[in-house]
C-alpha atoms as a PDB file:
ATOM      1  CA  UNK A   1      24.321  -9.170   3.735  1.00  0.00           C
ATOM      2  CA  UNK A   2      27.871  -7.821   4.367  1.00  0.00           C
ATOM      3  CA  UNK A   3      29.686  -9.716   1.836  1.00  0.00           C
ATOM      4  CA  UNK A   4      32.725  -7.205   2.812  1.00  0.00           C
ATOM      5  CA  UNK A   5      33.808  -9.827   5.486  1.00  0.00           C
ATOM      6  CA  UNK A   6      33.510 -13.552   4.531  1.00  0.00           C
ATOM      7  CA  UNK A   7      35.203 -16.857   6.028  1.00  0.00           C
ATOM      8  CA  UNK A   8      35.072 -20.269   4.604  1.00  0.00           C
ATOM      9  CA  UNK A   9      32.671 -22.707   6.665  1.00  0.00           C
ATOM     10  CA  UNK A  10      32.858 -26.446   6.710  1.00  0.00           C
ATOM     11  CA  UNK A  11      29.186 -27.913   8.157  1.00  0.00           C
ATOM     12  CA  UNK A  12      29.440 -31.382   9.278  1.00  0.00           C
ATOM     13  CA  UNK A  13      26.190 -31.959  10.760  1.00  0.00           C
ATOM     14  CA  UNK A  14      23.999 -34.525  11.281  1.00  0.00           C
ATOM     15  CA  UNK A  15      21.821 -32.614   8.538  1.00  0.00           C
ATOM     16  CA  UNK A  16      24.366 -33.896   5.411  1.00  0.00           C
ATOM     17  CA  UNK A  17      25.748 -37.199   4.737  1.00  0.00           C
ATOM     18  CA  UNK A  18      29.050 -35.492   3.672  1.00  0.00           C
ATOM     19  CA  UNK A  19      30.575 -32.686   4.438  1.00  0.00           C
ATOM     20  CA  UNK A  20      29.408 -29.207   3.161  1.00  0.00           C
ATOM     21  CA  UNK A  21      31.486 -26.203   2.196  1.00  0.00           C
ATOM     22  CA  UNK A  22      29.945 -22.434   2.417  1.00  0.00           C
ATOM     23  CA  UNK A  23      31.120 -19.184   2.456  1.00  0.00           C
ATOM     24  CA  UNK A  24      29.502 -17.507   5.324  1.00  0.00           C
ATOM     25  CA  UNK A  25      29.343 -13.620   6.090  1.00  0.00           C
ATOM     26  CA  UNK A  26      27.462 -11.193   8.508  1.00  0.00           C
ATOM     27  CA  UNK A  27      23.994 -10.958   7.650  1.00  0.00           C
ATOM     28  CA  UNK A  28      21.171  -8.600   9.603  1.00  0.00           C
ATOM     29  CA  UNK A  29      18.003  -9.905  10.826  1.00  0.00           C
ATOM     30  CA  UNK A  30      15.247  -9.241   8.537  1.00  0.00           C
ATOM     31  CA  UNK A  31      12.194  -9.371  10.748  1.00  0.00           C
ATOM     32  CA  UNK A  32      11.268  -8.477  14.152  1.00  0.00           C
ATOM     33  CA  UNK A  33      12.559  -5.830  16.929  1.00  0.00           C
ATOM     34  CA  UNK A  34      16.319  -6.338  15.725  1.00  0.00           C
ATOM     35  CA  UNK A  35      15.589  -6.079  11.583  1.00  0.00           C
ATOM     36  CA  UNK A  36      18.669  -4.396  10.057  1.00  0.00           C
ATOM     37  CA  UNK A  37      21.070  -4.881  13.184  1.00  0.00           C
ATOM     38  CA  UNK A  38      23.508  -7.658  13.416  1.00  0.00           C
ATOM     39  CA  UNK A  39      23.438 -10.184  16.097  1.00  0.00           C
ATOM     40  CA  UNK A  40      26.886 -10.350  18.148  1.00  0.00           C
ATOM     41  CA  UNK A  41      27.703 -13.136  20.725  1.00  0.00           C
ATOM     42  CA  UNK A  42      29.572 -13.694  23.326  1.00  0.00           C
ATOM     43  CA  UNK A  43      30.458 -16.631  25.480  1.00  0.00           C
ATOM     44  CA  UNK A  44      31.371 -15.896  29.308  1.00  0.00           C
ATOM     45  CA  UNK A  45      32.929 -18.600  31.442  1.00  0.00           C
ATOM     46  CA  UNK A  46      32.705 -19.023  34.659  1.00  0.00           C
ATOM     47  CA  UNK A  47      34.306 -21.848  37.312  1.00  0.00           C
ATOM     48  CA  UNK A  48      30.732 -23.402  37.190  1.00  0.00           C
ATOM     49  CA  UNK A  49      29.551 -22.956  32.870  1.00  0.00           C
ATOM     50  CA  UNK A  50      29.419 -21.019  29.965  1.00  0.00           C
ATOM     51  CA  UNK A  51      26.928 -18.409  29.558  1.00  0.00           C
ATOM     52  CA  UNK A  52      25.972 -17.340  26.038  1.00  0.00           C
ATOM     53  CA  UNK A  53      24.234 -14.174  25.424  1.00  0.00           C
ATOM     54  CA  UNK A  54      23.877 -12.373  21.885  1.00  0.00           C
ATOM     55  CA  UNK A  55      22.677  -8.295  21.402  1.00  0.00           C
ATOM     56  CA  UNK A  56      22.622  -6.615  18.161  1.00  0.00           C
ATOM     57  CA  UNK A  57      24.248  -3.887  16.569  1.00  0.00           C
ATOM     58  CA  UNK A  58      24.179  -1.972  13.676  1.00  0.00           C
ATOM     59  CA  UNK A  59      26.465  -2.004  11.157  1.00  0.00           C
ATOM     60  CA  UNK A  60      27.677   1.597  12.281  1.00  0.00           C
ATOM     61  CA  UNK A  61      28.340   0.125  16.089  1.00  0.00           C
ATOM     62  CA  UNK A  62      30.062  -3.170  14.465  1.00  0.00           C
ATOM     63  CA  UNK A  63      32.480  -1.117  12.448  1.00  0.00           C
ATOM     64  CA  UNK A  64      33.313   0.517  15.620  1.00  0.00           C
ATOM     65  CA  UNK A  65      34.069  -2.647  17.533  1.00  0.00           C
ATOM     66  CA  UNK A  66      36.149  -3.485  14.541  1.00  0.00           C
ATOM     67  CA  UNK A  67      38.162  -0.561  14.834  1.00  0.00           C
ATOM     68  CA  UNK A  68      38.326  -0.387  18.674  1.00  0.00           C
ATOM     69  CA  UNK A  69      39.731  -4.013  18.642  1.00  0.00           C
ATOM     70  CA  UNK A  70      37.034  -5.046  20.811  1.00  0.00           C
ATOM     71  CA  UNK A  71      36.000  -8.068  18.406  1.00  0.00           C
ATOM     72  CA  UNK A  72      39.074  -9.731  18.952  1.00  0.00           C
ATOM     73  CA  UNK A  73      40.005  -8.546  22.844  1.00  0.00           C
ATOM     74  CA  UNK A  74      36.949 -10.415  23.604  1.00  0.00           C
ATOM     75  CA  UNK A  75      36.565 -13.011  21.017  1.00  0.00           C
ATOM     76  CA  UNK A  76      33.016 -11.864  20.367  1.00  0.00           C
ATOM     77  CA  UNK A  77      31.252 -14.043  17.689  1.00  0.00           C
ATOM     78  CA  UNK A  78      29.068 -12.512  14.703  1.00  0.00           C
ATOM     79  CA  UNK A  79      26.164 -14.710  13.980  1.00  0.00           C
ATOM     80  CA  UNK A  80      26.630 -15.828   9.779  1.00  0.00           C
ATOM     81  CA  UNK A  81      24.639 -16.420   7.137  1.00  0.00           C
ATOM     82  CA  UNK A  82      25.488 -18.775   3.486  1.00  0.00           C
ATOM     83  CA  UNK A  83      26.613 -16.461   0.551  1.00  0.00           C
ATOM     84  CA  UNK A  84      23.370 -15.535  -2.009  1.00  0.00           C
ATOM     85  CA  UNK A  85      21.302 -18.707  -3.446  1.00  0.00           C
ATOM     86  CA  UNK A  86      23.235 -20.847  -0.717  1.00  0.00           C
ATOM     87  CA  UNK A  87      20.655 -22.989   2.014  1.00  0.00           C
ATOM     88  CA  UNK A  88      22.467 -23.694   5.065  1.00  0.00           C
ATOM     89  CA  UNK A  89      20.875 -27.148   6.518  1.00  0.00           C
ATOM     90  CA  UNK A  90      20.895 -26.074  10.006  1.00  0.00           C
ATOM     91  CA  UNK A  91      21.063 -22.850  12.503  1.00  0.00           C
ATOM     92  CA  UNK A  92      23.362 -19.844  11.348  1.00  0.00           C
ATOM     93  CA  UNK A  93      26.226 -20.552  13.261  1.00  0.00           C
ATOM     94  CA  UNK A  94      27.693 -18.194  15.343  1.00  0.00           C
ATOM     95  CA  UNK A  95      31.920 -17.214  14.465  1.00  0.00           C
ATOM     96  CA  UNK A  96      34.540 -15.621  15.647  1.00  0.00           C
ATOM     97  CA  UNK A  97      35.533 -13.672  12.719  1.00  0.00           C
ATOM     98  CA  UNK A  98      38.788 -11.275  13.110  1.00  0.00           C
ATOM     99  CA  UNK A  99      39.328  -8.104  11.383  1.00  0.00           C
ATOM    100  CA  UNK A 100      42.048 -10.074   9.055  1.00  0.00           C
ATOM    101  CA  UNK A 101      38.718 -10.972   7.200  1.00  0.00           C
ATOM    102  CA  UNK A 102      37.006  -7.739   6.139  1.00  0.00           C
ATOM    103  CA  UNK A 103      38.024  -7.015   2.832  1.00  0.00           C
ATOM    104  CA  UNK A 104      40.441  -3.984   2.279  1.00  0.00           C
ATOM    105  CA  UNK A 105      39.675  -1.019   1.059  1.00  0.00           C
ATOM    106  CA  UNK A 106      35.934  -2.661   0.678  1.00  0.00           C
ATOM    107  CA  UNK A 107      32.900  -0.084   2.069  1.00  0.00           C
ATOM    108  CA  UNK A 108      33.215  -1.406   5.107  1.00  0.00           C
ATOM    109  CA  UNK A 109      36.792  -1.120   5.795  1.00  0.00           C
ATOM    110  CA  UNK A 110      36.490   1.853   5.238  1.00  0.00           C
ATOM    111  CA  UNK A 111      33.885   2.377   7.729  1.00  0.00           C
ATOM    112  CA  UNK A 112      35.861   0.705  10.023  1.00  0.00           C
ATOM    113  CA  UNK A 113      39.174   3.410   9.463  1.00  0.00           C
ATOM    114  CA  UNK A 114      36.895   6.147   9.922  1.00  0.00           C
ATOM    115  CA  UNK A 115      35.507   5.145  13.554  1.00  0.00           C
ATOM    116  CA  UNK A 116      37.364   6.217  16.472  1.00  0.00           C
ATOM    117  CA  UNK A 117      39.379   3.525  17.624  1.00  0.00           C
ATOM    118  CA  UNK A 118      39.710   5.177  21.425  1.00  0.00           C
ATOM    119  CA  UNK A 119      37.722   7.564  23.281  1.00  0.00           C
ATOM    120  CA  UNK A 120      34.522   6.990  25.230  1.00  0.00           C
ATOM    121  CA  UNK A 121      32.637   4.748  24.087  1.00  0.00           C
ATOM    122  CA  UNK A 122      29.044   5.717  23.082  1.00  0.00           C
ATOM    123  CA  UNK A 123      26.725   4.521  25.585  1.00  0.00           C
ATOM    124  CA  UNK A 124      24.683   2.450  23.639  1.00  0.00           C
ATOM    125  CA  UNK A 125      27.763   0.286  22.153  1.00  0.00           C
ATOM    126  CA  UNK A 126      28.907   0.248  26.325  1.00  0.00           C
ATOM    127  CA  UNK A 127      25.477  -0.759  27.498  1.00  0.00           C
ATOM    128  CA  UNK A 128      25.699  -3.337  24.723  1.00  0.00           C
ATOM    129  CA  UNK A 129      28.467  -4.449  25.703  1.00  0.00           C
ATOM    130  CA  UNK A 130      27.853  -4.261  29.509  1.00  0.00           C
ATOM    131  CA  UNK A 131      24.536  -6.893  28.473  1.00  0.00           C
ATOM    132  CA  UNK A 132      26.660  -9.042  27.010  1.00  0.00           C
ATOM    133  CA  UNK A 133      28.887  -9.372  30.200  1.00  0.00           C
ATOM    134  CA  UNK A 134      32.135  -8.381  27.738  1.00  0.00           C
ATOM    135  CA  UNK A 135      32.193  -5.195  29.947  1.00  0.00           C
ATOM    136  CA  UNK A 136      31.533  -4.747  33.581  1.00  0.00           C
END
């Protein structure tokens, strides 16, 4: 879990009779093809609907959309997971979660300084990207 960036979550699903307070942070998938890589989403509208689609990163290519800006030029969304010994009643949401989160001078802030922040992008972040339909 990347308890580096955290956000206060309210639930107020059908799941609890009142509502429930958590404090949610980036957590990577633990089984399957994408174990150890966090999932990213990202909502595209068009004049018709909203298309979701999610990819996953690791925590090496998320620092780098942190420090690119990219998280917040495109509003991408980190799925989130309850803080340790927490049970969240429903689905991990999915949150927009802006660099004014990660905690300074934390581990992974200072992953984030020491990506580039311009340049080419590598090509598996921009085929990532390009998946998601953030990037044409």
């Amino acid at each position: 879990m990347l308890t580096d960036i955290a956000i206060p979550h309210t639930y107020k699903g059908k799941k609890a009779s009142q509502p429930l307070l958590f404090t949610m942070h980036p957590a990577p998938n633990r089984t399957g093809p994408h174990a150890g890589k966090f999932e990213i989403i990202f909502t595209r509208k068009t004049e018709m609907k909203s298309v979701k689609r999610s990819a996953h990163v690791t925590l090496g290519e998320l620092a780098e959309l942190y420090a690119r800006g990219l998280i917040e030029q495109h509003k991408i969304r980190l799925r989130l997971s309850p803080g340790a010994g927490e049970v969240y009643p429903d689905a991990h949401p999915g949150k927009y979660v802006s660099s004014a989160h990660i905690v300074g001078n934390s581990d992974f802030d200072r992953m984030v300084k020491k990506s580039p922040a311009s340049g080419v992008l590598p090509s598996s972040l921009r085929s990532t990207l390009v998946q998601l339909g953030a990037i044409s």
